[in-house]
C-alpha atoms as a PDB file:
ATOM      1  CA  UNK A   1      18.543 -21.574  -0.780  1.00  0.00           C
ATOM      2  CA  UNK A   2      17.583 -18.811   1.902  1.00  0.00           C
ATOM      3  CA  UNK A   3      14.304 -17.131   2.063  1.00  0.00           C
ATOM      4  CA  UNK A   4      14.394 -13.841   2.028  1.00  0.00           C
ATOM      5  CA  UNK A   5      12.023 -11.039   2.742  1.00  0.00           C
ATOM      6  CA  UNK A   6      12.372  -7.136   1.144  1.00  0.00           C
ATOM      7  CA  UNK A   7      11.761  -3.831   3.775  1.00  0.00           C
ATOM      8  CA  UNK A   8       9.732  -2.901   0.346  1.00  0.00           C
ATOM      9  CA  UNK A   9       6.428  -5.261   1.298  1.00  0.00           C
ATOM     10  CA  UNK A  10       5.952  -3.062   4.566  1.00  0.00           C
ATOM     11  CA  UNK A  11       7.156   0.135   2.678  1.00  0.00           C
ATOM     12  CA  UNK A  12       3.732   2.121   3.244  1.00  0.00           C
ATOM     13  CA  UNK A  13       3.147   1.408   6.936  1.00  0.00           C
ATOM     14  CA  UNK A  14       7.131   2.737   7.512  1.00  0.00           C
ATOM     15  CA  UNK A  15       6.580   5.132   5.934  1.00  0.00           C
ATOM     16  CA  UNK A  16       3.570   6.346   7.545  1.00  0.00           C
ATOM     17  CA  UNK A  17       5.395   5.593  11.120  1.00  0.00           C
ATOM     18  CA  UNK A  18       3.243   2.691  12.047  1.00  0.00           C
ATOM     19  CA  UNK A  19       6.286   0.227  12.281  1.00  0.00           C
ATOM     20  CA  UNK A  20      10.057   0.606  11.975  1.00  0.00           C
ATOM     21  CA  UNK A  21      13.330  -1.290  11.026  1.00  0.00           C
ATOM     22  CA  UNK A  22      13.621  -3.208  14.291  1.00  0.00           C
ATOM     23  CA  UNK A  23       9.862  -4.114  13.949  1.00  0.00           C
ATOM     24  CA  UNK A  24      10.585  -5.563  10.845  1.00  0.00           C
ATOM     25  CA  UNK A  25      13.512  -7.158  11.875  1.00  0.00           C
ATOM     26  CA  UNK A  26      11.214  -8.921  15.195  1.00  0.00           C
ATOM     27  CA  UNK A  27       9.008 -10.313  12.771  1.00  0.00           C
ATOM     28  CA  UNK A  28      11.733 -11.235  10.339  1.00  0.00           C
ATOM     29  CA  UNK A  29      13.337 -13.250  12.954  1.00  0.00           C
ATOM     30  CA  UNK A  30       9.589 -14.833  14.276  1.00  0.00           C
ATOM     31  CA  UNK A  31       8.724 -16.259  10.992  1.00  0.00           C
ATOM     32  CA  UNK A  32      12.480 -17.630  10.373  1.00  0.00           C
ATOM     33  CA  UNK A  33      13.793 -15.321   7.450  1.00  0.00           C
ATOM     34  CA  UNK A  34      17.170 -15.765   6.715  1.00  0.00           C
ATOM     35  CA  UNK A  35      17.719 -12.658   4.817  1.00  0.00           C
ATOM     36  CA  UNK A  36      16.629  -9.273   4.236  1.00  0.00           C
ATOM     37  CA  UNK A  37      16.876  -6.716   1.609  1.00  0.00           C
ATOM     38  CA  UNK A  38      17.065  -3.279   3.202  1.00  0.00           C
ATOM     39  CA  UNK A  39      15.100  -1.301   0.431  1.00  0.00           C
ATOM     40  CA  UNK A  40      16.233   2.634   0.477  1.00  0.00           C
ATOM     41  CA  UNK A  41      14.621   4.223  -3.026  1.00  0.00           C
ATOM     42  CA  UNK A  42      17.606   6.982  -3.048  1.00  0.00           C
ATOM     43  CA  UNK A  43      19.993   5.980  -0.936  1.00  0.00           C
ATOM     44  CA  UNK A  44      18.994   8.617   1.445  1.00  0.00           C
ATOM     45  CA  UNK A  45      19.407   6.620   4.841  1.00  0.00           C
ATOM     46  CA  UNK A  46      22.344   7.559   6.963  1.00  0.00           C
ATOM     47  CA  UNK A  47      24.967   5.280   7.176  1.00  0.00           C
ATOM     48  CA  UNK A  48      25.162   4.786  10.855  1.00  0.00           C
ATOM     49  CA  UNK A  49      21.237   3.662  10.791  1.00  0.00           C
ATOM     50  CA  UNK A  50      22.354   1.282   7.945  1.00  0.00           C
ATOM     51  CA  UNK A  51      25.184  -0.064   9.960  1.00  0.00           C
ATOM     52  CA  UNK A  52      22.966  -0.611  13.007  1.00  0.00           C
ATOM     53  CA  UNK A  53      20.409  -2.177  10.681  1.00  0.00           C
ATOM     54  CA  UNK A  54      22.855  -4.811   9.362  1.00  0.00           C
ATOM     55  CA  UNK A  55      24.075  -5.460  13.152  1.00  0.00           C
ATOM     56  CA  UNK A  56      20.910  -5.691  14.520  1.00  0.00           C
ATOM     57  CA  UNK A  57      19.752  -8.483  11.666  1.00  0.00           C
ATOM     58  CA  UNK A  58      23.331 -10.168  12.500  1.00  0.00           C
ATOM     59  CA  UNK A  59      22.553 -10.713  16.233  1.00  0.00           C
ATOM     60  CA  UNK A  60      19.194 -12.502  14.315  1.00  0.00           C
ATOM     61  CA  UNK A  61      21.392 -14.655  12.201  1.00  0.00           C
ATOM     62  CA  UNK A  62      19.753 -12.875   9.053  1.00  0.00           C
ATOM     63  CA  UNK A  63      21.790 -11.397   6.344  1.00  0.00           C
ATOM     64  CA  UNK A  64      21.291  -8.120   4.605  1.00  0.00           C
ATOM     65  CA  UNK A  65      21.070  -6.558   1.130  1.00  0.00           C
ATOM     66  CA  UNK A  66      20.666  -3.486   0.014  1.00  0.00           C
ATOM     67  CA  UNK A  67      17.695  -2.469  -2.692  1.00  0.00           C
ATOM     68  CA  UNK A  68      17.699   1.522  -4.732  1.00  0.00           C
ATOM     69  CA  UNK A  69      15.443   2.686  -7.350  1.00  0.00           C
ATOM     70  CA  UNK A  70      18.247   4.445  -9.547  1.00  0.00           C
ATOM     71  CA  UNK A  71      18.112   5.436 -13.406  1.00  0.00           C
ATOM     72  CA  UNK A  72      21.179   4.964 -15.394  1.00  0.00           C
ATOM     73  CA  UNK A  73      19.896   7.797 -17.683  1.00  0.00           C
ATOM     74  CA  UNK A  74      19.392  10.569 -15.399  1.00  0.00           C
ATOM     75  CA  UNK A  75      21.462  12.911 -14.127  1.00  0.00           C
ATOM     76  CA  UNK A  76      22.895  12.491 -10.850  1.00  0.00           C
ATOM     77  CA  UNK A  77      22.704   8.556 -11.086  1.00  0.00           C
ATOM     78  CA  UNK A  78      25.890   7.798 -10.427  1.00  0.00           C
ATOM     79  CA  UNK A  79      26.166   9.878  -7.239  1.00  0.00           C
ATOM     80  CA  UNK A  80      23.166   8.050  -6.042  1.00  0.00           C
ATOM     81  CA  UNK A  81      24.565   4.672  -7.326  1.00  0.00           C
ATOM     82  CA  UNK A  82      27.932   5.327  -5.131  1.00  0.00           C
ATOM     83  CA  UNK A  83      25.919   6.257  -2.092  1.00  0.00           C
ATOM     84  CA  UNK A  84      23.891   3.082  -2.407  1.00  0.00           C
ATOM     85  CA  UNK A  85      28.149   1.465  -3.120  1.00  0.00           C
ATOM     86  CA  UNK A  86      29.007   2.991   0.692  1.00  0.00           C
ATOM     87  CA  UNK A  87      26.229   1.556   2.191  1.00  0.00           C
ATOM     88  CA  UNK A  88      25.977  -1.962   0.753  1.00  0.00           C
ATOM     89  CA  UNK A  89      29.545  -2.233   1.815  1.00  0.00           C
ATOM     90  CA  UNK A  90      28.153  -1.810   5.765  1.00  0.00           C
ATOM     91  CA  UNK A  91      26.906  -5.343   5.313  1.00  0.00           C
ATOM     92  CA  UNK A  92      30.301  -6.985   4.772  1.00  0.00           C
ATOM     93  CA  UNK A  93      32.532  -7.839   2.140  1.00  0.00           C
ATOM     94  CA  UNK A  94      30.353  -9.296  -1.292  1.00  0.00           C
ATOM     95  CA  UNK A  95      27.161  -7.757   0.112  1.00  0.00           C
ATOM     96  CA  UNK A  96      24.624  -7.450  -2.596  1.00  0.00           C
ATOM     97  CA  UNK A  97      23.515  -3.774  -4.176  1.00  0.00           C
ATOM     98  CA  UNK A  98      20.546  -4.516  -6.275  1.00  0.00           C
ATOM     99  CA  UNK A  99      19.838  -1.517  -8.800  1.00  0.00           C
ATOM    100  CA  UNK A 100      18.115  -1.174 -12.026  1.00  0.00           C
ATOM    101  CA  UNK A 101      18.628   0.161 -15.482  1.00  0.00           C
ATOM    102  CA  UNK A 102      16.274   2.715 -16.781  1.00  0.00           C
ATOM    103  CA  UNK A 103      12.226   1.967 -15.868  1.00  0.00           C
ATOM    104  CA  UNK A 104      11.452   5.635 -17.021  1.00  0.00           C
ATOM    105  CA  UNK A 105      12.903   5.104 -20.526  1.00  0.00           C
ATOM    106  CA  UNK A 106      10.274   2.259 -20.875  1.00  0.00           C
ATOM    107  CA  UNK A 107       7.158   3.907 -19.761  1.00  0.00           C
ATOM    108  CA  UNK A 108       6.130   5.425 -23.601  1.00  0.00           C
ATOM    109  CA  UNK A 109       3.373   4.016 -24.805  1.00  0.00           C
ATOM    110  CA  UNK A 110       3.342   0.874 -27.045  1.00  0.00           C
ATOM    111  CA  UNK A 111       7.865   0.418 -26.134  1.00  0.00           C
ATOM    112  CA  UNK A 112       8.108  -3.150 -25.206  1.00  0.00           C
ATOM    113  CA  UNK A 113      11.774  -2.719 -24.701  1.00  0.00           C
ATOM    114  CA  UNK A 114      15.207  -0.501 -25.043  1.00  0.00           C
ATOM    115  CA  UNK A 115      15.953   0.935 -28.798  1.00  0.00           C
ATOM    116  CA  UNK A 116      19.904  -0.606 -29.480  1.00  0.00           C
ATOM    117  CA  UNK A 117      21.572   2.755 -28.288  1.00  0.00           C
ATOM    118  CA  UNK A 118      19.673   2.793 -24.957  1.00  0.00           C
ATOM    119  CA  UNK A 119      20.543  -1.114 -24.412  1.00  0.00           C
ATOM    120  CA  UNK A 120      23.937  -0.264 -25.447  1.00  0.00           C
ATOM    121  CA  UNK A 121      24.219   2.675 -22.666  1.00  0.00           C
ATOM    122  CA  UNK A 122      22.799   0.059 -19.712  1.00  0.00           C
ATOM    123  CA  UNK A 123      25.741  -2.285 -20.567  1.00  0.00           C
ATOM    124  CA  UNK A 124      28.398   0.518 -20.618  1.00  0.00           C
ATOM    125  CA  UNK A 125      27.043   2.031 -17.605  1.00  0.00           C
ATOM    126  CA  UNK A 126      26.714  -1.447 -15.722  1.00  0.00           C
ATOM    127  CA  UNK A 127      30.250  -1.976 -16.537  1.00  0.00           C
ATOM    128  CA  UNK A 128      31.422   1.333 -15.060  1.00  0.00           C
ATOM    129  CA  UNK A 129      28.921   0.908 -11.809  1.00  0.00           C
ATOM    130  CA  UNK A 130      30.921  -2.523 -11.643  1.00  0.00           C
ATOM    131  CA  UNK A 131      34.147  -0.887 -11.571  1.00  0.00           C
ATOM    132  CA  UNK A 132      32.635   1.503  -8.684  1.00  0.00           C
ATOM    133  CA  UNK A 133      31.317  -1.020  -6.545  1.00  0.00           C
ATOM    134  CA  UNK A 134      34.269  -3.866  -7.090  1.00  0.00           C
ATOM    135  CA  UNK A 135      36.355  -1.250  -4.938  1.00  0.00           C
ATOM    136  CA  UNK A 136      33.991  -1.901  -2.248  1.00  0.00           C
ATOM    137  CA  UNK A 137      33.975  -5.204  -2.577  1.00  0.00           C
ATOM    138  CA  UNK A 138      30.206  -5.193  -3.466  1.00  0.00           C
ATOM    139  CA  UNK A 139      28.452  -6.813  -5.762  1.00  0.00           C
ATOM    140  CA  UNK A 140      25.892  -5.359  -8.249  1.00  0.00           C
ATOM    141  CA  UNK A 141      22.770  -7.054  -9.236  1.00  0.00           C
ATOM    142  CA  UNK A 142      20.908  -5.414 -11.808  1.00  0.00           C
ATOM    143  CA  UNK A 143      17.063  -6.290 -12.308  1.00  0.00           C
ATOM    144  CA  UNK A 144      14.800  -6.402 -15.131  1.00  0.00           C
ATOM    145  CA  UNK A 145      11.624  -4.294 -13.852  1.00  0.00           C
ATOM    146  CA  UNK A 146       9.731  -3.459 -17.326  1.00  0.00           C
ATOM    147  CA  UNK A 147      12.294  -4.275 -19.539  1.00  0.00           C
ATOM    148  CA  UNK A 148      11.644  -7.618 -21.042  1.00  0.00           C
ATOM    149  CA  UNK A 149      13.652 -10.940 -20.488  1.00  0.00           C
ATOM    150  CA  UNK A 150      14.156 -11.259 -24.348  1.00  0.00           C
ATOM    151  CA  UNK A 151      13.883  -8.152 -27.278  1.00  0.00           C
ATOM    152  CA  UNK A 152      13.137  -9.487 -30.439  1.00  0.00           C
ATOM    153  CA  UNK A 153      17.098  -8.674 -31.718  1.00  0.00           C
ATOM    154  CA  UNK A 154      15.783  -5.735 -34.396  1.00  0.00           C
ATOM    155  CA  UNK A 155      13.329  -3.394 -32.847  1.00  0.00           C
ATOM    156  CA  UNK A 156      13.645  -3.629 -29.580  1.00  0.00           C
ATOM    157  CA  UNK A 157      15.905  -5.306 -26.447  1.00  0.00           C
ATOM    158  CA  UNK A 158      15.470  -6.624 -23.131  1.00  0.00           C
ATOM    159  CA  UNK A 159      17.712  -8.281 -20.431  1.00  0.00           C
ATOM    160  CA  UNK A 160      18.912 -10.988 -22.605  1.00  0.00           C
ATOM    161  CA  UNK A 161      20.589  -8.489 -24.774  1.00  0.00           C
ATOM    162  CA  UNK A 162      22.049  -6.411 -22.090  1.00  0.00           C
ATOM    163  CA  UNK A 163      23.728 -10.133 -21.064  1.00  0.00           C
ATOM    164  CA  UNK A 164      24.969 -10.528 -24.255  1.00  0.00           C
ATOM    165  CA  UNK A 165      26.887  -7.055 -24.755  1.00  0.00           C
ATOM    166  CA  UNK A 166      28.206  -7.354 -21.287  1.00  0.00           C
ATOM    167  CA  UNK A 167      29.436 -10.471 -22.284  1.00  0.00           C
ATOM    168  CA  UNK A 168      31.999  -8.815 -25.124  1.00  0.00           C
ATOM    169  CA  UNK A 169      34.706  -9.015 -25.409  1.00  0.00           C
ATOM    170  CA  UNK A 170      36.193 -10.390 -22.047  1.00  0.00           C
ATOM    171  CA  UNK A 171      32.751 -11.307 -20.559  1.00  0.00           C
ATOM    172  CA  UNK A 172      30.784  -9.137 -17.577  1.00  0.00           C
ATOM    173  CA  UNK A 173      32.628  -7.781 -14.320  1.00  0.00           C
ATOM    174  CA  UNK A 174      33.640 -10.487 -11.524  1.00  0.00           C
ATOM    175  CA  UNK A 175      30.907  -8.204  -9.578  1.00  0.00           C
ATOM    176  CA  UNK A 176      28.334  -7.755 -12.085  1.00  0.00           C
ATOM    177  CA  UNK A 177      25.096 -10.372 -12.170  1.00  0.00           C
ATOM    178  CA  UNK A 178      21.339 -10.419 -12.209  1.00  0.00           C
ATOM    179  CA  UNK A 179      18.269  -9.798  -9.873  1.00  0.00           C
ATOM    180  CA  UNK A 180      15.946 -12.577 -11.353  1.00  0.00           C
ATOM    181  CA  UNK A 181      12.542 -11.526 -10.979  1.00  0.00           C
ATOM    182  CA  UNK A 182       9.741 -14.508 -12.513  1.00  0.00           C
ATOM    183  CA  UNK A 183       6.945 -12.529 -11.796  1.00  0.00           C
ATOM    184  CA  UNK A 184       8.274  -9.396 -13.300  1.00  0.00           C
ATOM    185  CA  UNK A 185       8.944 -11.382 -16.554  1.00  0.00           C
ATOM    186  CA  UNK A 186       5.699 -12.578 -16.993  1.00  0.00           C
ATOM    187  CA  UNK A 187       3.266  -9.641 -15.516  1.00  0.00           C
ATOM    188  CA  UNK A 188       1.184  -7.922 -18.086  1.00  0.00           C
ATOM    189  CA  UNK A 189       1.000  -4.543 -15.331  1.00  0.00           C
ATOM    190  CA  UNK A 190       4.603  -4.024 -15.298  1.00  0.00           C
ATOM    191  CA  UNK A 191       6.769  -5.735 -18.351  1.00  0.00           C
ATOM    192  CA  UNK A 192       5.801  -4.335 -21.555  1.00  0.00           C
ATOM    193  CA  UNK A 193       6.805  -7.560 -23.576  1.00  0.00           C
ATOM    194  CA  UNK A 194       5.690 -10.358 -21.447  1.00  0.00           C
ATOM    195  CA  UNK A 195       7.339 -13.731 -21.364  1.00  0.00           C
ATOM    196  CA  UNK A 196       6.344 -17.229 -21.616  1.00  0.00           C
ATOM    197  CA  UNK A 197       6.677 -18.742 -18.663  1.00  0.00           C
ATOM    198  CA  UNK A 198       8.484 -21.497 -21.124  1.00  0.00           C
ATOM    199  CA  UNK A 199      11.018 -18.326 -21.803  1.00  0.00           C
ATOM    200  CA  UNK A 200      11.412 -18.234 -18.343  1.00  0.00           C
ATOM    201  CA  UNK A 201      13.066 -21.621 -17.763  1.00  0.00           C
ATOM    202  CA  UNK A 202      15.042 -20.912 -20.955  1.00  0.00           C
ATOM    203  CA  UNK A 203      16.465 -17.718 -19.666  1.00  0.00           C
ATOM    204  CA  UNK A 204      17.210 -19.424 -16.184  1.00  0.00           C
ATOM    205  CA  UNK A 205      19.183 -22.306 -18.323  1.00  0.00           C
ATOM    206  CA  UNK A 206      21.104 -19.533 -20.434  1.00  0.00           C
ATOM    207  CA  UNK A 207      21.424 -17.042 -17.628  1.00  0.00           C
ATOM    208  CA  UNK A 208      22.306 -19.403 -14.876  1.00  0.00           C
ATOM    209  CA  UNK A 209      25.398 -18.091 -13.514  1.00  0.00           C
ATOM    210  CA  UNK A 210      24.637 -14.604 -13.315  1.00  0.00           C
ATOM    211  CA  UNK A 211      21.854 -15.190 -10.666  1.00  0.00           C
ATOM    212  CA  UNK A 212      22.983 -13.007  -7.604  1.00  0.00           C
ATOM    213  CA  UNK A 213      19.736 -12.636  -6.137  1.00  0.00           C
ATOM    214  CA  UNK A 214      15.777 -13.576  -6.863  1.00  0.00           C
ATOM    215  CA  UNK A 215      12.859 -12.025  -5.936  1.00  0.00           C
ATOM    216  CA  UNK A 216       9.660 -13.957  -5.607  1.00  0.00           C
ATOM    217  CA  UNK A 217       6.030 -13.168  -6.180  1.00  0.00           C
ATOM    218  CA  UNK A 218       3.576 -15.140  -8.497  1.00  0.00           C
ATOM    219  CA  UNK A 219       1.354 -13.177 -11.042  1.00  0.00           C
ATOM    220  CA  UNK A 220      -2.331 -15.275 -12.317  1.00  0.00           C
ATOM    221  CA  UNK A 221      -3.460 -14.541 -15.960  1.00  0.00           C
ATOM    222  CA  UNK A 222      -0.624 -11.728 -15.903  1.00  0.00           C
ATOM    223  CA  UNK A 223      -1.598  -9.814 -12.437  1.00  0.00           C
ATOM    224  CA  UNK A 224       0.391  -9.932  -9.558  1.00  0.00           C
ATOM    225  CA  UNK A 225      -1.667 -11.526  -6.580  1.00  0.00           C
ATOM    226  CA  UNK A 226      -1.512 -10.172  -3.164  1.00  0.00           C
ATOM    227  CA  UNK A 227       0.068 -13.172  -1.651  1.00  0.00           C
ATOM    228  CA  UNK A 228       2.165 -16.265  -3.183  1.00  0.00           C
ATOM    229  CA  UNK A 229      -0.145 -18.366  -4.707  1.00  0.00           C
ATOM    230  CA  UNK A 230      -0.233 -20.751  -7.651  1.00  0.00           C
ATOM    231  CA  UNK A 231       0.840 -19.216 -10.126  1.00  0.00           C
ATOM    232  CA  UNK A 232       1.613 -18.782 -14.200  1.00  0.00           C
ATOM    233  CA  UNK A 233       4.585 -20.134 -13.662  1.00  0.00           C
ATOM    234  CA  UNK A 234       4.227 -22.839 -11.739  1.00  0.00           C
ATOM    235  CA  UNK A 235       5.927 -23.133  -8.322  1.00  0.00           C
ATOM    236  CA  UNK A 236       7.755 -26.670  -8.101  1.00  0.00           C
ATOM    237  CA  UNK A 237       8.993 -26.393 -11.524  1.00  0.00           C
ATOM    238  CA  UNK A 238      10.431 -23.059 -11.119  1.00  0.00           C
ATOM    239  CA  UNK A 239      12.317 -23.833  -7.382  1.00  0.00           C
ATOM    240  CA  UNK A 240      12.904 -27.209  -9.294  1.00  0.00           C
ATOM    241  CA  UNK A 241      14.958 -25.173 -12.247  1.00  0.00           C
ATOM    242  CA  UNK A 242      16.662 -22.617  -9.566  1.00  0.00           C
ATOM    243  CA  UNK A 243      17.561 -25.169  -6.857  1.00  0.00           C
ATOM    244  CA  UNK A 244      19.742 -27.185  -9.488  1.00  0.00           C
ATOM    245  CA  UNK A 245      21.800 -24.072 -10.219  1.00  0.00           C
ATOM    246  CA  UNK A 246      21.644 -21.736  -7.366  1.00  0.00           C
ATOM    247  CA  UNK A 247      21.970 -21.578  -3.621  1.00  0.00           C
ATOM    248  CA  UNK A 248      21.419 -17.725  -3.013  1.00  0.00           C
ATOM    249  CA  UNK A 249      18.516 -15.630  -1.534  1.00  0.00           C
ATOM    250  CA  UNK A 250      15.286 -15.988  -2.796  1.00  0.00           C
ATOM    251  CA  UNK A 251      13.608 -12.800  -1.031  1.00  0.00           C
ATOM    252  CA  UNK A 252       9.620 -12.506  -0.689  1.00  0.00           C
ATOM    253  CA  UNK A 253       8.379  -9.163  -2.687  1.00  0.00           C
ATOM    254  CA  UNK A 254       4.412  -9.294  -2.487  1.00  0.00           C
ATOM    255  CA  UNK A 255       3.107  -5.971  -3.301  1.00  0.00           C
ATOM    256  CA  UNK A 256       3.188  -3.714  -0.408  1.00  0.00           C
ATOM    257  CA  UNK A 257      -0.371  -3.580   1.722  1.00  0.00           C
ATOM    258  CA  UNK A 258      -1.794  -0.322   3.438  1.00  0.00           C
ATOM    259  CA  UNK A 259      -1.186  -0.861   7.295  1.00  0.00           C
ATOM    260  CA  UNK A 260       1.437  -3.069   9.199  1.00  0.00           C
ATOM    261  CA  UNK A 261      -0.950  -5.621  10.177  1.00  0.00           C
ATOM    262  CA  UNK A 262      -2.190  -6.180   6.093  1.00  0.00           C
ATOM    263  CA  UNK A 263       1.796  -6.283   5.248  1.00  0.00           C
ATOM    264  CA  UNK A 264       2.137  -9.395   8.239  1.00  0.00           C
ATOM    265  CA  UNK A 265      -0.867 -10.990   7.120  1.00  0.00           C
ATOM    266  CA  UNK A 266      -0.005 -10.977   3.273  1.00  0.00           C
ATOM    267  CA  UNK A 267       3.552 -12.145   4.275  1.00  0.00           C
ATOM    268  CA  UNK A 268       2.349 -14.960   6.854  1.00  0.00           C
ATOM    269  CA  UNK A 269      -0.315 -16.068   4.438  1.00  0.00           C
ATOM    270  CA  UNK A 270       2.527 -16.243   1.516  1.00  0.00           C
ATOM    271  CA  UNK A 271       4.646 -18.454   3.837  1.00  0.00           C
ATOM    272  CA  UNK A 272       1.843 -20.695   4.969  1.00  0.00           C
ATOM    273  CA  UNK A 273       1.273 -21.535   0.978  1.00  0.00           C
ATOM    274  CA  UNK A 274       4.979 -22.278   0.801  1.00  0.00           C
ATOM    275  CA  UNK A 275       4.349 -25.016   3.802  1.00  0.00           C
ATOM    276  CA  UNK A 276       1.109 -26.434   2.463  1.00  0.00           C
ATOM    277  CA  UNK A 277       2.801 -26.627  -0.904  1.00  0.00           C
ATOM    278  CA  UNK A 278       5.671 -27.890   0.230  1.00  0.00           C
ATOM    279  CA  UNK A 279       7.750 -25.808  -1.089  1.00  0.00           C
ATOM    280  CA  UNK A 280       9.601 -24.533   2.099  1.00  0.00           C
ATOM    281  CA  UNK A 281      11.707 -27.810   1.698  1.00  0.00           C
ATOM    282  CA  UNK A 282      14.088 -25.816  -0.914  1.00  0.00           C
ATOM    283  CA  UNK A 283      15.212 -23.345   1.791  1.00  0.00           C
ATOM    284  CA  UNK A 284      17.209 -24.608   4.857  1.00  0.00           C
ATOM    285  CA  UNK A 285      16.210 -23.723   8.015  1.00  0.00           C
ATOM    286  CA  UNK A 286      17.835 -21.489  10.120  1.00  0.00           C
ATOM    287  CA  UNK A 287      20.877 -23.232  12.839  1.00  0.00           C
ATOM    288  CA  UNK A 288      20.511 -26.143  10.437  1.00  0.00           C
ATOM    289  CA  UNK A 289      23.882 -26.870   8.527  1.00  0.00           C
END
């Protein structure tokens, strides 16, 4: 596997000015990242600073993907979703758009998941982003944020049962998989039906080849922890689970600190837990074949 790290852990210090792209890219390349997600809410970067983005992490030997914070059910979406299509494609042929269904259709109070009309509209749309992005030659990766990994099949629906209607009749788009987020599945702050972290293996096992991309933080007693840590779900058994049936990016996404210097030290102190652990043996080192 590759380790990743998202632009979205330093996304309050860029914003504020204190760093920039190639900053993050220096550091990126210091600590040995592979990849990088290039995280750009509403598509709203220019091309030609996405372009030099994706050449500058090239000269580093580190790939790119790109990250938005779209809504299938607002107006607009699509727009934004075909923007965020134009500049994925910068970063080569299969480059990886990672988007999201509908997080503000989930935010009521006491909805663990998606009634069966709105899980029904995240499969159609999905299939007609798909069709959008396959003529880019990009491929969509669609992550479960608050929805749940499982609904309970009457009253409400998650991401297993988005899988499931994708998966009729002729099965999901060539271009169409999953951002696999552990932490998000099992957080008690951001998924309003949390998972076991036993329904976590079982979704990897069921779910396997629709991985495209996983993001990693670890949550304890349901709360995301500043930097990777042990965890509810524990760490060898989940690299364990994911090395035996993927090979992608797994991409570093501890919450984002105040100032630059918090962001490096959360991120440093995240990989040095990964060493200690021994847990950087899953990823292979860059200029090593």
């Amino acid at each position: 596997m590759q380790l990743g790290l998202t632009t979205n852990v330093f996304a309050t210090a860029l914003a504020s000015g204190e760093g920039d792209l190639s900053a993050l890219l220096d550091f990126a390349e210091e600590e040995g990242f592979s990849a990088m997600e290039l995280r750009d809410a509403d598509a709203s970067l220019p091309p030609d600073e996405v372009e030099l983005f994706v050449k500058d992490a090239r000269g580093r030997r580190i790939d790119v993907t790109y990250a938005v914070e779209n809504d299938m059910f607002a107006s607009g979406d699509r727009q934004l979703v075909a923007r965020a299509v134009e500049r994925a494609a910068l970063a080569g042929d299969g480059a990886i758009l990672r988007i999201l269904a509908s997080q503000p259709a989930l935010e009521a109070e006491g909805k663990k998941g998606y009634s069966r009309d709105e899980v029904e509209r995240v499969a159609s749309t999905a299939r007609d982003y798909a069709a959008l992005a396959d003529e880019s030659r990009v491929f969509l990766a669609l992550e479960h944020a608050r929805e749940p990994l499982y609904g309970d099949g009457r009253t409400y629906f998650g991401l297993h049962e988005i899988m499931d209607l994708l998966e009729e009749p002729d099965g999901p788009p060539r271009n169409l998989g999953i951002t696999f987020d552990p932490a998000n599945a099992v957080s008690r702050s951001i998924c309003n039906a949390p998972a076991t972290p036993e329904r976590v293996f079982e979704f990897i096992e069921e779910h396997t080849q629709y991985i495209e991309l996983v993001h990693f933080k670890t949550t304890r007693g349901g709360e995301l922890t500043p930097t990777i840590t042990d965890a509810d779900i524990e760490n060898e058994a989940l690299f364990g689970a994911l090395a035996k049936v993927y090979d992608g990016i797994v991409c570093i996404e501890t919450p984002s600190a105040p100032g630059w210097d918090d962001c490096v030290e959360s991120v440093t102190a995240s990989l040095e837990y990964l060493r200690e652990s021994g847990l950087m043996g899953y990823f292979a080192q860059k200029g090593v074949a």
